[in-house]
C-alpha atoms as a PDB file:
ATOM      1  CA  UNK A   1    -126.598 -15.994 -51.654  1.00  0.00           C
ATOM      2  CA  UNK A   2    -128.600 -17.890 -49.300  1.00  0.00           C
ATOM      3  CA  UNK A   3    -129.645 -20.521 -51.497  1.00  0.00           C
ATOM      4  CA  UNK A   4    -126.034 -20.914 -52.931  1.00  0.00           C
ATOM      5  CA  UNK A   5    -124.056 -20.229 -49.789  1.00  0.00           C
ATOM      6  CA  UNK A   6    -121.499 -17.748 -51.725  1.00  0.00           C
ATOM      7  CA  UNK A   7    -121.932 -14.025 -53.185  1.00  0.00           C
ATOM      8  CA  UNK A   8    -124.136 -13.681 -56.289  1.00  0.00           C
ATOM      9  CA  UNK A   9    -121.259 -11.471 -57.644  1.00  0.00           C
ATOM     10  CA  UNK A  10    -117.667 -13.065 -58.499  1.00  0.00           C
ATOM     11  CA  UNK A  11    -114.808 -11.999 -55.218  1.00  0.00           C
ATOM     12  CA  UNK A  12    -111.656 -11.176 -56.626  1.00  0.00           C
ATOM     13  CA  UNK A  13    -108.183 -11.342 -54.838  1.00  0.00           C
ATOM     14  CA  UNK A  14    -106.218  -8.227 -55.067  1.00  0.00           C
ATOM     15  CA  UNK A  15    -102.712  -8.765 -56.692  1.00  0.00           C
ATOM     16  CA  UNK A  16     -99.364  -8.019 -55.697  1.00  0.00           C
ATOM     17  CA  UNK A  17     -98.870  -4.929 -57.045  1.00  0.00           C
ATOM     18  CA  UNK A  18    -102.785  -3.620 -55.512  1.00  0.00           C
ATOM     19  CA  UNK A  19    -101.706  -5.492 -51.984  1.00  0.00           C
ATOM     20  CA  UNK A  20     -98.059  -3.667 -52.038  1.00  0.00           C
ATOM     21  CA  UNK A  21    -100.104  -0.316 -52.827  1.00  0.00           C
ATOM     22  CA  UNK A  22    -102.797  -0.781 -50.405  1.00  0.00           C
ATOM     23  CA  UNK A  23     -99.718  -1.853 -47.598  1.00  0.00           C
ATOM     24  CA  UNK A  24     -97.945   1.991 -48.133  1.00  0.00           C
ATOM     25  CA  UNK A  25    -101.022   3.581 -47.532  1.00  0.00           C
ATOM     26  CA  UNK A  26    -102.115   2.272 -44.713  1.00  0.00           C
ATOM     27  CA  UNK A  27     -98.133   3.120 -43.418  1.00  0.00           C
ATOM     28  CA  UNK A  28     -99.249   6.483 -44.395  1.00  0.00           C
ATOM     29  CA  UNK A  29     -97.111   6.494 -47.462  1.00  0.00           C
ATOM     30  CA  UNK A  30     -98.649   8.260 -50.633  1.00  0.00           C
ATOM     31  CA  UNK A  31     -99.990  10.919 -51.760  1.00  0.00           C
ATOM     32  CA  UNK A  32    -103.056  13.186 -51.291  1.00  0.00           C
ATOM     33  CA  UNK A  33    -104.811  15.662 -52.987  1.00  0.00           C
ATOM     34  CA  UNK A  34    -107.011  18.835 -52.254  1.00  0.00           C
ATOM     35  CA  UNK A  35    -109.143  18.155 -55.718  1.00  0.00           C
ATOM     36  CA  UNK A  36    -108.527  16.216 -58.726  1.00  0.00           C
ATOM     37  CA  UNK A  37    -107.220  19.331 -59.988  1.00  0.00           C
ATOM     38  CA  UNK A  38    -104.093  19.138 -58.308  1.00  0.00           C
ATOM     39  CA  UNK A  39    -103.778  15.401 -58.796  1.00  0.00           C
ATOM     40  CA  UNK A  40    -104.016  16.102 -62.760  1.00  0.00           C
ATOM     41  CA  UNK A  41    -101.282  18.529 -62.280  1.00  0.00           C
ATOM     42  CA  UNK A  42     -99.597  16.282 -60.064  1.00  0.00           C
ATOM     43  CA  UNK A  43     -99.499  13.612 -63.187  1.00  0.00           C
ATOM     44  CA  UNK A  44     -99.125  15.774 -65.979  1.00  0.00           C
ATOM     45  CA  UNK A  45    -102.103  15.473 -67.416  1.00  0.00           C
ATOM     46  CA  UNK A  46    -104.325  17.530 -68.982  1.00  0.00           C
ATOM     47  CA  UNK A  47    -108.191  18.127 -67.987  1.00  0.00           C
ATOM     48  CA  UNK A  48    -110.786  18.977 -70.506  1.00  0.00           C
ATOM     49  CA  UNK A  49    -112.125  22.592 -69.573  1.00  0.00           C
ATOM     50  CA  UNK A  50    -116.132  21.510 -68.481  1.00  0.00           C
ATOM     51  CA  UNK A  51    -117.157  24.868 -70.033  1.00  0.00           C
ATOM     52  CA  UNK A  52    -115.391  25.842 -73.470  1.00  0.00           C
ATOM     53  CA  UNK A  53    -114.800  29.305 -73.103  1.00  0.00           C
ATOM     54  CA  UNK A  54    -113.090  29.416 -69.703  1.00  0.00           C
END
């Protein structure tokens, strides 16, 4: 960086649907969730059992 004057890595510029996104949460709009648990269920997905059998 120093011998360059800019990052090593490329900076990327969020785009209008990230900015709108990161805008509602910061108004406290969104959602939370306990655990990814309840965010799966929240999205209707399924999550792979970690230990077949349970």
């Amino acid at each position: 960086m120093a011998d360059e004057k800019r990052p090593s890595i490329p900076v990327k510029v969020p785009n209008a649907t990230t900015v709108k996104a990161m805008k509602e949460l910061e108004a406290g709009k969104g959602k939370s969730f306990a655990d990814v648990d309840e965010l799966f269920e929240d999205i209707g997905a399924l999550r792979a059992d970690p230990e077949p059998g349970n």
